[in-house]
Structures are given as structure tokens and as C-alpha cells.
N, C-alpha and C. Protein backbone atom coordinates (compact mmCIF):
# COMPACT_ATOMS: atom_id res chain seq x y z
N UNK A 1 133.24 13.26 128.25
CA UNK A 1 131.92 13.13 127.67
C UNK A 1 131.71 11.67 127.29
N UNK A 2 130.50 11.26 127.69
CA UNK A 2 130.01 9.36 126.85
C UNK A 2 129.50 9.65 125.66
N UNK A 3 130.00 8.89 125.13
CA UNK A 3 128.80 8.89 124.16
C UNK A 3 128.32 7.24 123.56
N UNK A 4 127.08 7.10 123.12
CA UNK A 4 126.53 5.82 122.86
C UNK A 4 125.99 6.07 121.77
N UNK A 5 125.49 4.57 121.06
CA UNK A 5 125.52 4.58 119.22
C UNK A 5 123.69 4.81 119.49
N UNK A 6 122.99 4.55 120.35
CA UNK A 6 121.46 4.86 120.36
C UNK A 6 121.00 6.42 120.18
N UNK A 7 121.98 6.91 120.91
CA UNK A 7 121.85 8.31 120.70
C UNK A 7 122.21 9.33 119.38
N UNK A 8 123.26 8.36 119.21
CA UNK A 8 124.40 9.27 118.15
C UNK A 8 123.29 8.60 117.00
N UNK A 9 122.89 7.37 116.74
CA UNK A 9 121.88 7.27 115.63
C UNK A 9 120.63 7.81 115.36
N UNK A 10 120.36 8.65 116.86
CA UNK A 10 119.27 9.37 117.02
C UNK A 10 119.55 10.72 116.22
N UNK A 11 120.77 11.25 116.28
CA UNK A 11 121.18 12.97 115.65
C UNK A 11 120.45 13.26 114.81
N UNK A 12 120.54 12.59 113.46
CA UNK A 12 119.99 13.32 112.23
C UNK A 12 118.20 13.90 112.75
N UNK A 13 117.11 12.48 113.35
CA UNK A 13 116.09 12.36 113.48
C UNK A 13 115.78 13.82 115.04
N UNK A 14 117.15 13.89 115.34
CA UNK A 14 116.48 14.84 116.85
C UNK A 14 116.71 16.25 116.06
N UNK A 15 117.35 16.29 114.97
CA UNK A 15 118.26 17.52 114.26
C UNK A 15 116.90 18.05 113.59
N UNK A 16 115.93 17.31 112.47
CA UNK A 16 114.60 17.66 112.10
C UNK A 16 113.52 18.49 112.76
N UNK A 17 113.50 17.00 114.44
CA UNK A 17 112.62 17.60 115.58
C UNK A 17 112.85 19.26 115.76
N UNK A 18 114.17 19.58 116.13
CA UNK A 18 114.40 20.81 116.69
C UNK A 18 114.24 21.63 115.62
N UNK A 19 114.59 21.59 114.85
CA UNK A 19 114.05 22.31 113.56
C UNK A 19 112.73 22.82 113.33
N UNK A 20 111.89 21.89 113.69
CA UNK A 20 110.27 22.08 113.54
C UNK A 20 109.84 22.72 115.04
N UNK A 21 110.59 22.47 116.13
CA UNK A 21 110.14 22.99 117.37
C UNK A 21 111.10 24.36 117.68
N UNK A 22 112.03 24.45 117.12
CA UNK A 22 112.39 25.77 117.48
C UNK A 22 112.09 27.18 117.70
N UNK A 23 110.90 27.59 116.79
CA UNK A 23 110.38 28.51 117.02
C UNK A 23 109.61 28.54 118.63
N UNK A 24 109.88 27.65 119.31
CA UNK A 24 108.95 27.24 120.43
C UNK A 24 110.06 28.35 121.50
N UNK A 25 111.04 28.43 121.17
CA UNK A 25 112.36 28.99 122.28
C UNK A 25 112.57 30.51 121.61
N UNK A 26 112.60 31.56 122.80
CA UNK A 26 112.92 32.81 122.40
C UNK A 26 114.27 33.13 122.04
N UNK A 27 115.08 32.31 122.51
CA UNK A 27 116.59 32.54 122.55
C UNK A 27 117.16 31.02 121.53
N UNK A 28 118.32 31.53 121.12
CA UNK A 28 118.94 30.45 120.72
C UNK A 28 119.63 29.56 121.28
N UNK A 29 120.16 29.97 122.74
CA UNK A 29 120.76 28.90 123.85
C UNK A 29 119.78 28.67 124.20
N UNK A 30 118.28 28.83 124.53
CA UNK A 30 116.93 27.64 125.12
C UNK A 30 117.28 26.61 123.78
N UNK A 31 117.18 27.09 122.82
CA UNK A 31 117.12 26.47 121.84
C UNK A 31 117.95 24.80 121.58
N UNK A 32 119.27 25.28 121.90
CA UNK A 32 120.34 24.87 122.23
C UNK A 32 120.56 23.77 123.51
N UNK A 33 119.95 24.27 124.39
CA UNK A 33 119.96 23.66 125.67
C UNK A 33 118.89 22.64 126.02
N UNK A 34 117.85 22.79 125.01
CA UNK A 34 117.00 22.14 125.56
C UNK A 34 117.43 20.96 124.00
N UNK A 35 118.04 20.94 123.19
CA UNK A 35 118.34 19.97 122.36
C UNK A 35 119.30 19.09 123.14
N UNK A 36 120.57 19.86 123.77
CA UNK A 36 121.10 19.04 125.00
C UNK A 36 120.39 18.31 126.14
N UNK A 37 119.39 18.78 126.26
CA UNK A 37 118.74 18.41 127.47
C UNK A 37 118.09 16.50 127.47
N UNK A 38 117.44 16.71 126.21
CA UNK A 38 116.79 15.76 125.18
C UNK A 38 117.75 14.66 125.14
N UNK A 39 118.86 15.09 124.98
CA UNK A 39 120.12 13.96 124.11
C UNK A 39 120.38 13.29 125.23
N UNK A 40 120.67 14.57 126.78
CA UNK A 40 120.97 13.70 127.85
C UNK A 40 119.66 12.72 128.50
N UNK A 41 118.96 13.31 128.06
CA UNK A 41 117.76 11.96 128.75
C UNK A 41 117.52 11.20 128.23
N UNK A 42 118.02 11.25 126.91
CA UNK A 42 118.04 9.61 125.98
C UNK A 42 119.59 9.27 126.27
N UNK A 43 120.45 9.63 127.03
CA UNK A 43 121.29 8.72 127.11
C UNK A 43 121.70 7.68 128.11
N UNK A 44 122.66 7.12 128.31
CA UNK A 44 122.57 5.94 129.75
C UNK A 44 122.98 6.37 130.73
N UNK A 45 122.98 7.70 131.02
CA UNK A 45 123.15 7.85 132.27
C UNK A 45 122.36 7.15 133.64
N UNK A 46 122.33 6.41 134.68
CA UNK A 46 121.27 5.69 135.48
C UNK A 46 120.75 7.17 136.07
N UNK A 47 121.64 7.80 136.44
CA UNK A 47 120.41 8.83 137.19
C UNK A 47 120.46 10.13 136.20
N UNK A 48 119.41 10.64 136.09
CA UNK A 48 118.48 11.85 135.14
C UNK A 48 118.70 12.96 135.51
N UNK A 49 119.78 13.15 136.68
CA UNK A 49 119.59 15.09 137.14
C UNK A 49 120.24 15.69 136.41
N UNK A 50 120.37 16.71 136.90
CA UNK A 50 121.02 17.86 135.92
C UNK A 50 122.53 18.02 135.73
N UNK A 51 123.27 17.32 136.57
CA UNK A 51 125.00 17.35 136.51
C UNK A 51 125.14 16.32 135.77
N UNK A 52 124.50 15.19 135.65
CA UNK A 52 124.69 13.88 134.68
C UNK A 52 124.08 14.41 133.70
N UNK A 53 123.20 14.99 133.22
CA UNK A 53 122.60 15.19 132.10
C UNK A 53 123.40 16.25 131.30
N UNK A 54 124.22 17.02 132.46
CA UNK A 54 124.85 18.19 131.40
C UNK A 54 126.92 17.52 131.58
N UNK A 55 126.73 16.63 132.11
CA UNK A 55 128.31 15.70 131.50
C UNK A 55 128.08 15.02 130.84
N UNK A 56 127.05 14.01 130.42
CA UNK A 56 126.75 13.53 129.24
C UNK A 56 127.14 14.19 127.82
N UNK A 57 126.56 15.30 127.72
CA UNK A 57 125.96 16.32 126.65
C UNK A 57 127.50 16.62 126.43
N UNK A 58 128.09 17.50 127.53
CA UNK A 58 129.33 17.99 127.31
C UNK A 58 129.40 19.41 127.90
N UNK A 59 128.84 19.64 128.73
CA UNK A 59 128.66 20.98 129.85
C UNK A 59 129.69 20.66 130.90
N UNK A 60 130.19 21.89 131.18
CA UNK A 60 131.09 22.05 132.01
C UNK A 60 130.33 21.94 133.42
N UNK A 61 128.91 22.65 133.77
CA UNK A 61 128.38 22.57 134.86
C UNK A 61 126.96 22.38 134.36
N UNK A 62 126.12 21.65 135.52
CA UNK A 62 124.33 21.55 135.08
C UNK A 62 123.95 23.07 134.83
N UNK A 63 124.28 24.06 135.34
CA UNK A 63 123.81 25.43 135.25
C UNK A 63 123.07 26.01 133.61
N UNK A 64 123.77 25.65 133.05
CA UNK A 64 122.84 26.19 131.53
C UNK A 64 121.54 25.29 131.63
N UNK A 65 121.78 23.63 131.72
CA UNK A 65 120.45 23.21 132.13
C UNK A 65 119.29 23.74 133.08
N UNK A 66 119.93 23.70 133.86
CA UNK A 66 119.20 24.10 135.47
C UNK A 66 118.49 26.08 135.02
N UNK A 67 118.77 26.23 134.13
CA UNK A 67 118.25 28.05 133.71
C UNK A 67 117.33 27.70 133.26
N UNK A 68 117.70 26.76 131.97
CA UNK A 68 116.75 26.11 131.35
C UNK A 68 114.75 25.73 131.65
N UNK A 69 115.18 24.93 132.83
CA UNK A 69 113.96 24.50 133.38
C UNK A 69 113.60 25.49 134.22
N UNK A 70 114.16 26.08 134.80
CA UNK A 70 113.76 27.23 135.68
C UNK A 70 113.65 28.87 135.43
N UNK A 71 114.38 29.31 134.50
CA UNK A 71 113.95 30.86 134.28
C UNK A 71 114.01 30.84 132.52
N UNK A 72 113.94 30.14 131.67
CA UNK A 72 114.47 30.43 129.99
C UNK A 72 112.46 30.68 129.95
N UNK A 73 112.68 31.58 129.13
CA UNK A 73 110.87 31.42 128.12
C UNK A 73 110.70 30.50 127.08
N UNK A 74 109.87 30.10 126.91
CA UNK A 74 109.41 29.02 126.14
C UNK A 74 108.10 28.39 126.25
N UNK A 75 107.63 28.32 124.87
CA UNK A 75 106.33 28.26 124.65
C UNK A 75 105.75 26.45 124.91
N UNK A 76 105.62 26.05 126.15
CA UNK A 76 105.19 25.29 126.69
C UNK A 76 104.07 23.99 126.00
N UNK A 77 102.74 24.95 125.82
CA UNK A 77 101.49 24.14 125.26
C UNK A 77 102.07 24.01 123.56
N UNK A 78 102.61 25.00 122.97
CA UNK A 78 103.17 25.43 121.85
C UNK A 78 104.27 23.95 121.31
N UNK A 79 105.37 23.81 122.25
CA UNK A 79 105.74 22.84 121.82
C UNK A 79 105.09 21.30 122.15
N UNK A 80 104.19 21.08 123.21
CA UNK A 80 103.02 20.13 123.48
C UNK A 80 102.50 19.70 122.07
N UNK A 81 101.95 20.79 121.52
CA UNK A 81 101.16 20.21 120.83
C UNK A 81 102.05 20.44 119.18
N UNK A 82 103.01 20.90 119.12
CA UNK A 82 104.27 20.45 117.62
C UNK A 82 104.50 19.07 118.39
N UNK A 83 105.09 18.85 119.42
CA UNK A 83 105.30 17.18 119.44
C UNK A 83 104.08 16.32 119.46
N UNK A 84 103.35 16.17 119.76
CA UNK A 84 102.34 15.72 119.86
C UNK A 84 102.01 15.18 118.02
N UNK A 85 101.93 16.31 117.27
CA UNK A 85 101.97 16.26 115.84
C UNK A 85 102.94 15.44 114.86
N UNK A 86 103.98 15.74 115.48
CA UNK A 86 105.38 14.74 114.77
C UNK A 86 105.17 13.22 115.43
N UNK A 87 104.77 13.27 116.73
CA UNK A 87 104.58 11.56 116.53
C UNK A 87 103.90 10.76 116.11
N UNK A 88 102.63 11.77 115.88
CA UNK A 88 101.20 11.36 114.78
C UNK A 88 102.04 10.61 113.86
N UNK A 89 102.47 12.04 113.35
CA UNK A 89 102.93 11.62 111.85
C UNK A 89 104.09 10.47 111.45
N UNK A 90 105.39 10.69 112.53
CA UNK A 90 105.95 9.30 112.39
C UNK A 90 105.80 7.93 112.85
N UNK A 91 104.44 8.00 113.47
CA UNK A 91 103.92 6.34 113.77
C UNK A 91 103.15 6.39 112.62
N UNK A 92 102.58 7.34 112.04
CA UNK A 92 101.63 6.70 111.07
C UNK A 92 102.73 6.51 109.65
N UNK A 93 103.82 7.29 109.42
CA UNK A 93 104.91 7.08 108.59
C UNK A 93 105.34 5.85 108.78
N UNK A 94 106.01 5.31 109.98
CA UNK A 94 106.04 4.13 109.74
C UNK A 94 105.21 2.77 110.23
N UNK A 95 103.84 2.93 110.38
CA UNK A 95 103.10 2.10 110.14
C UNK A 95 102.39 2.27 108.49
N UNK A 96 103.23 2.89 107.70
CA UNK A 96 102.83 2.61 106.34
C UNK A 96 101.57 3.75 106.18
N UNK A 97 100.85 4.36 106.49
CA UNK A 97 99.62 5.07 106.63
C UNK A 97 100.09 6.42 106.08
């Protein structure tokens, strides 16, 4: 597994996110997987697919990813518009507003 200090300083702040977006996932491995998913695309891997993204993270195979994007339920517009809301709020948090 890699790991890098951009990411790992990211934890606490991605730990909140999922918190507030979780209800977005029916299951607790979407839940789960798609917090992995996140970590691997903020990390340095050069290429973004799904076997780098799930050795990054710490997956034995892309397959929990790869369910993920392709058969898990999850509320789509639902989490659109919770993220959409949290970045309101932390650009305007830290632009002082």
C-alpha cells in the first residue's frame, strides 16, 4: 500500500464528508468503498483505474471498486447536491463569510 502526507492530512476532513453523505449509500460497504474510492483519486497514483485505485487504498483486487460503480445503489442527485452544499459552506468558512 502508498501512502502520502496530502492524503493522510486529508482523513480527519474526508472522515466529516462521509459522515454527512452517508446516508446517500444503502449498504455499509458502498459506504465504505466509495470512501476508498475518494482517497484513491486523491492519491498519486498517475493512472486513475480501478486496480491502482484499489492498491492504493489497500484492496486486494479492483473488484469491490468496480461493484461499486457498476451494480451498488446509491443515491446519485442525493449525494450531488450534500456535496455541492459542503463546498458552499467550506469556501465560504474559509473565506471568512
Amino acid at each position: 500500500m502508498i501512502h502520502d502526507v496530502p492524503t493522510d492530512a486529508w482523513d480527519l476532513e474526508l472522515g466529516e464528508l462521509f459522515l454527512r453523505i452517508g446516508g446517500r449509500f444503502s449498504r455499509v460497504e458502498a459506504r465504505r468503498r466509495m470512501r476508498d474510492y475518494v482517497r484513491g483519486l486523491l492519491g498519486p497514483a498517475g493512472r486513475k483505474n480501478s486496480r491502482q485505485l484499489a492498491e492504493y487504498v489497500g484492496h486486494a483486487t479492483p473488484h469491490g471498486l468496480q461493484h461499486l460503480l457498476s451494480h451498488s445503489r446509491w443515491d446519485a442527485d442525493g449525494l450531488r447536491d450534500d456535496l455541492q452544499v459542503y463546498v458552499v459552506v467550506q469556501l465560504g468558512a474559509s473565506m471568512g463569510c
